[in-house]
Protein backbone atom coordinates (compact mmCIF):
# COMPACT_ATOMS: atom_id res chain seq x y z
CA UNK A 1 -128.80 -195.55 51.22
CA UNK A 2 -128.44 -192.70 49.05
CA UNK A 3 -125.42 -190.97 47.01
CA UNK A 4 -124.60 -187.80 48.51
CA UNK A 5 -121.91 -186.54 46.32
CA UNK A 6 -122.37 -184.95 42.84
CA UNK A 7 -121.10 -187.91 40.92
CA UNK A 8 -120.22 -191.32 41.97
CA UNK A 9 -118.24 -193.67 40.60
CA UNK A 10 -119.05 -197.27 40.32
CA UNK A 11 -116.79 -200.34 40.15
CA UNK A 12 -116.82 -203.97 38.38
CA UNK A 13 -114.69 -204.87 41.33
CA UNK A 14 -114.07 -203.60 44.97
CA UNK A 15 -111.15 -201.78 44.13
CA UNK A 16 -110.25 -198.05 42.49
CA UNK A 17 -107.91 -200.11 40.62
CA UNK A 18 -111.10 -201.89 39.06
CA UNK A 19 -112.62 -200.54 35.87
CA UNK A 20 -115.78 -198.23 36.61
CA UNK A 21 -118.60 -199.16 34.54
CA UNK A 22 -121.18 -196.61 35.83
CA UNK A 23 -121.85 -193.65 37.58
CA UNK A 24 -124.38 -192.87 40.22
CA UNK A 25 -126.11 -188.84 40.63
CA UNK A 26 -126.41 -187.25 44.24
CA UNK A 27 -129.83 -188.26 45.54
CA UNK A 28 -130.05 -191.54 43.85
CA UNK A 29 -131.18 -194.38 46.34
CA UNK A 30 -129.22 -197.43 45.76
CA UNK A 31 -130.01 -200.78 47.47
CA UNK A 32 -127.08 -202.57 49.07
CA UNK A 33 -126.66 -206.68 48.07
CA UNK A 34 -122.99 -206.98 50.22
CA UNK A 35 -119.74 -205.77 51.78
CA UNK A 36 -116.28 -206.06 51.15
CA UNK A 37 -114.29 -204.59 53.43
CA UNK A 38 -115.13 -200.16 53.38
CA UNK A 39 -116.70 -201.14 49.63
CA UNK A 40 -120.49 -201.71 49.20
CA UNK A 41 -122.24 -203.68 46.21
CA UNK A 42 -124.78 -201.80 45.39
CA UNK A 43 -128.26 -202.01 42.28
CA UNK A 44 -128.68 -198.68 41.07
CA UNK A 45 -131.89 -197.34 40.24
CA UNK A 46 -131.90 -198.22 36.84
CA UNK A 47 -130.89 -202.06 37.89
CA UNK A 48 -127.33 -202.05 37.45
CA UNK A 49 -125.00 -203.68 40.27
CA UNK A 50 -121.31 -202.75 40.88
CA UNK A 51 -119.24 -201.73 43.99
CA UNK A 52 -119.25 -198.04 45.10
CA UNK A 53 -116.73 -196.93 48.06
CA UNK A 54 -119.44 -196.27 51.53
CA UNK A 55 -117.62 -192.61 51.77
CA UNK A 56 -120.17 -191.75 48.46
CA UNK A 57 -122.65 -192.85 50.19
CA UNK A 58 -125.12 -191.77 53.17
CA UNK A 59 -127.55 -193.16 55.41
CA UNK A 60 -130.21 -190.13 55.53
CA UNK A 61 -133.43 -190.75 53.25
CA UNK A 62 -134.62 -187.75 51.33
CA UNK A 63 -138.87 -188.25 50.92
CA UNK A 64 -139.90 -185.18 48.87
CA UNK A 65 -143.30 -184.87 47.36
CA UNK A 66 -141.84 -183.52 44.30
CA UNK A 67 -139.09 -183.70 42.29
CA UNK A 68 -136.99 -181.96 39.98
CA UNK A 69 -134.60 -183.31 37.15
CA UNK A 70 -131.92 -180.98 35.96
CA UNK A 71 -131.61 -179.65 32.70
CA UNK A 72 -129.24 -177.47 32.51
CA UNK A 73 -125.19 -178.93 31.48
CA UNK A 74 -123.90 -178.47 34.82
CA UNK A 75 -125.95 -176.26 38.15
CA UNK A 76 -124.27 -174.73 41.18
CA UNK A 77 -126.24 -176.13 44.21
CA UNK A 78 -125.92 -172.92 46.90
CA UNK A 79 -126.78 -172.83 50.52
CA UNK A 80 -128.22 -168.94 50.48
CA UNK A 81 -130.39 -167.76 47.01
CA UNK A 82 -128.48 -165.84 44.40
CA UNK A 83 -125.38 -165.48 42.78
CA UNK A 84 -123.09 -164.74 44.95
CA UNK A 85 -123.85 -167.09 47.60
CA UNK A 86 -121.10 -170.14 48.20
CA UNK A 87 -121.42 -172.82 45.35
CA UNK A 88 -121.32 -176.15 48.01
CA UNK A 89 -121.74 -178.51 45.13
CA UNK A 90 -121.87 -178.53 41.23
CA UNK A 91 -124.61 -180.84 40.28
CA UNK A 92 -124.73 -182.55 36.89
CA UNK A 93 -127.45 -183.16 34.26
CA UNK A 94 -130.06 -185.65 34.53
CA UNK A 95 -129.80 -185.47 38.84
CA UNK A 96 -133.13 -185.88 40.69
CA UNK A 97 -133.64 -183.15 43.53
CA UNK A 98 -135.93 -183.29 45.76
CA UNK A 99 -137.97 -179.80 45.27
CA UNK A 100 -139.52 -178.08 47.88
CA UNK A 101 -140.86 -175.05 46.40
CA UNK A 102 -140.26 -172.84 42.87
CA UNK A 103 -138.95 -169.10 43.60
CA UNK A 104 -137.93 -165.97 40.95
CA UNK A 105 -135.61 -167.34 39.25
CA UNK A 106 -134.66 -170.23 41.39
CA UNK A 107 -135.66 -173.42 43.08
CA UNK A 108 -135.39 -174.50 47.05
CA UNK A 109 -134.68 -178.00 47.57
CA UNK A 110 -133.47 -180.75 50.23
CA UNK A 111 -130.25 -181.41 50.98
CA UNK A 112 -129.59 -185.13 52.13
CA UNK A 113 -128.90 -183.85 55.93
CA UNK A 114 -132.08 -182.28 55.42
CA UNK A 115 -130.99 -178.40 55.08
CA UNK A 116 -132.65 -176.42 52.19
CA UNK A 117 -130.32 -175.31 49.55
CA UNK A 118 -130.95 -173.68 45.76
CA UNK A 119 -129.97 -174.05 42.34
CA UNK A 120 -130.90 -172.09 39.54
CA UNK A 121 -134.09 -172.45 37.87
CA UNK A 122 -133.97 -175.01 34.85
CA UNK A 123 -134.66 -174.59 31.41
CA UNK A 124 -138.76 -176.07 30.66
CA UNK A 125 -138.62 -179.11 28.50
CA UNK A 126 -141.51 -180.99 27.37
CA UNK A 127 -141.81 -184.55 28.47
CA UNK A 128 -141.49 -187.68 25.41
CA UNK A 129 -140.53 -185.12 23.18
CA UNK A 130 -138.49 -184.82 19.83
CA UNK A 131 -137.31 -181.93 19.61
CA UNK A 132 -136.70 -181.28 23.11
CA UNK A 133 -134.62 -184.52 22.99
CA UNK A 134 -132.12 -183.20 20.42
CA UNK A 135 -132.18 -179.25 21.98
CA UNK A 136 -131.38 -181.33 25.42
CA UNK A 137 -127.97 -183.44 23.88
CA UNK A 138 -127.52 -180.11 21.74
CA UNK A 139 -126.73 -178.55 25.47
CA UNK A 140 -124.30 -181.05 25.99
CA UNK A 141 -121.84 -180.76 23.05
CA UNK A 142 -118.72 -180.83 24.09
CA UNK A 143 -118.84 -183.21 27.64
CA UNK A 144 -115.91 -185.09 27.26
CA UNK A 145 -116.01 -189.00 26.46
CA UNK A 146 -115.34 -191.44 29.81
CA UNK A 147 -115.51 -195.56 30.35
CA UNK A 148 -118.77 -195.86 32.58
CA UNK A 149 -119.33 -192.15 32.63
CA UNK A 150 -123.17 -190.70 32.64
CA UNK A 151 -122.56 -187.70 33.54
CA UNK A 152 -122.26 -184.08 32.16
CA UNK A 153 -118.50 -183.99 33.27
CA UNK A 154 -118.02 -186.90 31.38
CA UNK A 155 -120.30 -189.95 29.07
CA UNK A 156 -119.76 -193.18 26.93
CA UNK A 157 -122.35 -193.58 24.54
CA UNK A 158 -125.23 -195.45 26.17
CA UNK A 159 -124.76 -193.23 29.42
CA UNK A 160 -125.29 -190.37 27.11
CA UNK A 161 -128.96 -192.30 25.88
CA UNK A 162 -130.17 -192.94 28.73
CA UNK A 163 -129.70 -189.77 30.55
CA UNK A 164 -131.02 -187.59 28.22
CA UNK A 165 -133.74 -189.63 27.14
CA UNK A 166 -134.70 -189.41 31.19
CA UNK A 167 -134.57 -186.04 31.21
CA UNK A 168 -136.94 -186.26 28.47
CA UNK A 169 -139.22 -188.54 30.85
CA UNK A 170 -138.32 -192.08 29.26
CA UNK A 171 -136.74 -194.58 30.52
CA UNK A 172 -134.41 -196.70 29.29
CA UNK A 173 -131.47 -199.67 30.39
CA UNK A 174 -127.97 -198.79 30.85
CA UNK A 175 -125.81 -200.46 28.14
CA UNK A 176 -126.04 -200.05 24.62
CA UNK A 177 -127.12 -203.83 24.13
CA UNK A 178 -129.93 -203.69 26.16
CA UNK A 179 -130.83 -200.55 24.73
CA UNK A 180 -131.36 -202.13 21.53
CA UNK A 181 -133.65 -204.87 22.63
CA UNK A 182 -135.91 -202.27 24.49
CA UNK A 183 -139.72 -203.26 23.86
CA UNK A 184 -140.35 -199.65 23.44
CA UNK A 185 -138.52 -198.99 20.39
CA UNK A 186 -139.52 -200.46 16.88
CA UNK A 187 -137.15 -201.46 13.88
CA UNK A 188 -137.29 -199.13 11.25
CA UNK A 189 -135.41 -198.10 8.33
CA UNK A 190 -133.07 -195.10 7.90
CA UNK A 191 -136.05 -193.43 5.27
CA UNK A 192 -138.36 -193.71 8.01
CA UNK A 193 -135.87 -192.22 10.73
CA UNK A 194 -136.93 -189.16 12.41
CA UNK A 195 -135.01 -186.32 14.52
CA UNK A 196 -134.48 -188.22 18.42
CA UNK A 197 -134.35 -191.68 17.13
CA UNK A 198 -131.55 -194.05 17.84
CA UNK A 199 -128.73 -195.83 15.60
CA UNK A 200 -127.14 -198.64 16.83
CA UNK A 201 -123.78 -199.88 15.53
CA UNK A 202 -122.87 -203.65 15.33
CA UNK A 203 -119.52 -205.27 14.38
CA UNK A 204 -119.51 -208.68 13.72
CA UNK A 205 -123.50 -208.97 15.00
CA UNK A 206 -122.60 -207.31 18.40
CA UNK A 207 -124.19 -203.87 19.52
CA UNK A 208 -120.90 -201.78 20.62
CA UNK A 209 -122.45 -197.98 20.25
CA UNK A 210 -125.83 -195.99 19.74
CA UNK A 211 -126.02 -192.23 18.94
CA UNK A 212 -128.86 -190.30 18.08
CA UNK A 213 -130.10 -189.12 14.64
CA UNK A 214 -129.90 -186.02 14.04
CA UNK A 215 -132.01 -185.63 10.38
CA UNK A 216 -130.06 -185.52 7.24
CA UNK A 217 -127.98 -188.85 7.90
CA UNK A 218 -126.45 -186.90 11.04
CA UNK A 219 -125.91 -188.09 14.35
CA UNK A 220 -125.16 -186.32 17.87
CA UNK A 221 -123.52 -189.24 20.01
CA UNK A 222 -120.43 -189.45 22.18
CA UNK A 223 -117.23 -190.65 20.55
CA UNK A 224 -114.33 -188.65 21.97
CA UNK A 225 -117.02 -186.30 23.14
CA UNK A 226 -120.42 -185.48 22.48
CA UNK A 227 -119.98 -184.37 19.56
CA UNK A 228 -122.22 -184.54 15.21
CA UNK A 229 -121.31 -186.14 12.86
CA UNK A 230 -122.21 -188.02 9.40
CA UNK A 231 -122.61 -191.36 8.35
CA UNK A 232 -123.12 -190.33 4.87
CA UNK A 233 -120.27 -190.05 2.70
CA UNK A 234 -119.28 -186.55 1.49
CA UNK A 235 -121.06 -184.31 4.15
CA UNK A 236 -119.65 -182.51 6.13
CA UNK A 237 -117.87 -184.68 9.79
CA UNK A 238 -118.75 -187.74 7.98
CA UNK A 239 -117.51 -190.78 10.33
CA UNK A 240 -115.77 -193.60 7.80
CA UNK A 241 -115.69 -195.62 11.07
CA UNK A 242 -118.75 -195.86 12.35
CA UNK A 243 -120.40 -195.67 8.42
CA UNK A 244 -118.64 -198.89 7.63
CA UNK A 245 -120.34 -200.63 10.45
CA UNK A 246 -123.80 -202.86 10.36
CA UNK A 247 -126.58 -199.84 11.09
CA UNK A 248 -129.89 -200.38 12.96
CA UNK A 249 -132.49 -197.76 13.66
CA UNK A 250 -134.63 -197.66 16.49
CA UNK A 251 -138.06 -195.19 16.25
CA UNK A 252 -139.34 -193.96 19.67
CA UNK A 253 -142.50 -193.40 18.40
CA UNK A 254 -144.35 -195.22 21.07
CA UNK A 255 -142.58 -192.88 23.42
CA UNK A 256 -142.93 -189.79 22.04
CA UNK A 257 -146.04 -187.54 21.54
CA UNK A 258 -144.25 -185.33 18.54
């Protein structure tokens, strides 16, 4: 099945009552392990299991022979081309669309029911890069913090990571914990740190955040909101918090060209 609204919530339990630990993006395939009553457990894409309610959800398979991840903060999805045509959807970062074809200034896709439908051309990024990484989360300043969230209208921390860091063509688990034990990324030391890299924060030797540095001893991560800050004393947003906690960096130099 695949999720056919913009953002989908999903649930520890089968409940709405039940904290949501993740999100799911509008054409995301998800592959169905049970059934509780109108709930579904589902394993996302990127592995994780929860319960989603079966009204997110839709039976049609979308088969495009390309696709199209959205960079742009949030994009209005539109049944006719240009501005003024009925916005039917607003579609968040990091969402996969199946492309059919690249027009002036905007982009036909597939809709789920199999209609064509466009969004705005997105800004060109390059792929397993640094500074494309920080100018992406530099775009999303501002989102506003949420449990589970991974989603421009709303991230926690690791949801934040591993979005844009797909968006940047890299791929990456869900939870901040996992994160850290990715074979991908190599210990190094804050000296050696370079613009795109992660920090993880530990309290009493467990992982419970990651942000990215930012140069400088600056980080841009999602605390509140996504938001930089400093975890050296005396500049400028410095974070007492977060620069009293255990620090370990993370390079992604075997997943980045530069």
């Amino acid at each position: 099945m695949v999720i056919s609204v913009s953002v989908a919530p999903v649930y520890k339990e089968a409940g709405f009552t039940s904290e949501m630990t993740t999100n799911g993006l509008m054409f995301e395939s998800v592959i169905i392990l049970g059934k509780q009553d109108s709930w579904l457990k589902v394993k996302m894409e990127d592995g994780y299991e929860g319960w989603m309610h079966h009204f997110y959800l839709s039976e049609y398979q979308v088969n495009p022979h390309n696709r199209l991840i959205l960079t742009d903060r949030y994009t209005p999805l539109r049944l006719q081309r240009g501005k003024d045509g009925q916005i039917i959807a607003l579609l968040s970062f990091g969402t996969v669309v199946p492309l059919i074809e690249k027009t002036s200034g905007y982009c036909k896709i597939q809709m789920i029911n199999g209609e064509e439908a466009f969004i705005p051309a997105q800004q060109e990024i390059l792929q397993q890069n640094r500074s494309d990484i920080i100018r992406l989360i530099t775009n999303l300043l501002g989102v506003p913090y949420l449990w589970g969230g991974k989603s421009s209208f709303g991230y926690d921390c690791s949801g934040l990571v591993q979005m844009v860091l797909k968006a940047a063509g890299i791929s990456i688990n869900r939870d901040s914990n996992e994160q850290s034990k990715d074979e991908k990324l190599e210990d190094i030391s804050m000296n050696d740190t370079e613009v795109g890299d992660l920090v993880f924060f530990s309290e009493n030797e467990c992982i419970n955040h990651v942000a990215f540095f930012a140069g400088e001893g600056k980080i841009i991560h999602c605390s509140g909101e996504v938001k930089i800050e400093s975890i050296i004393k005396g500049e400028l947003g410095f974070n007492n918090k977060l620069a009293k906690l255990k620090h370990t960096f993370k390079s992604l130099s075997k997943v980045v060209y530069s």
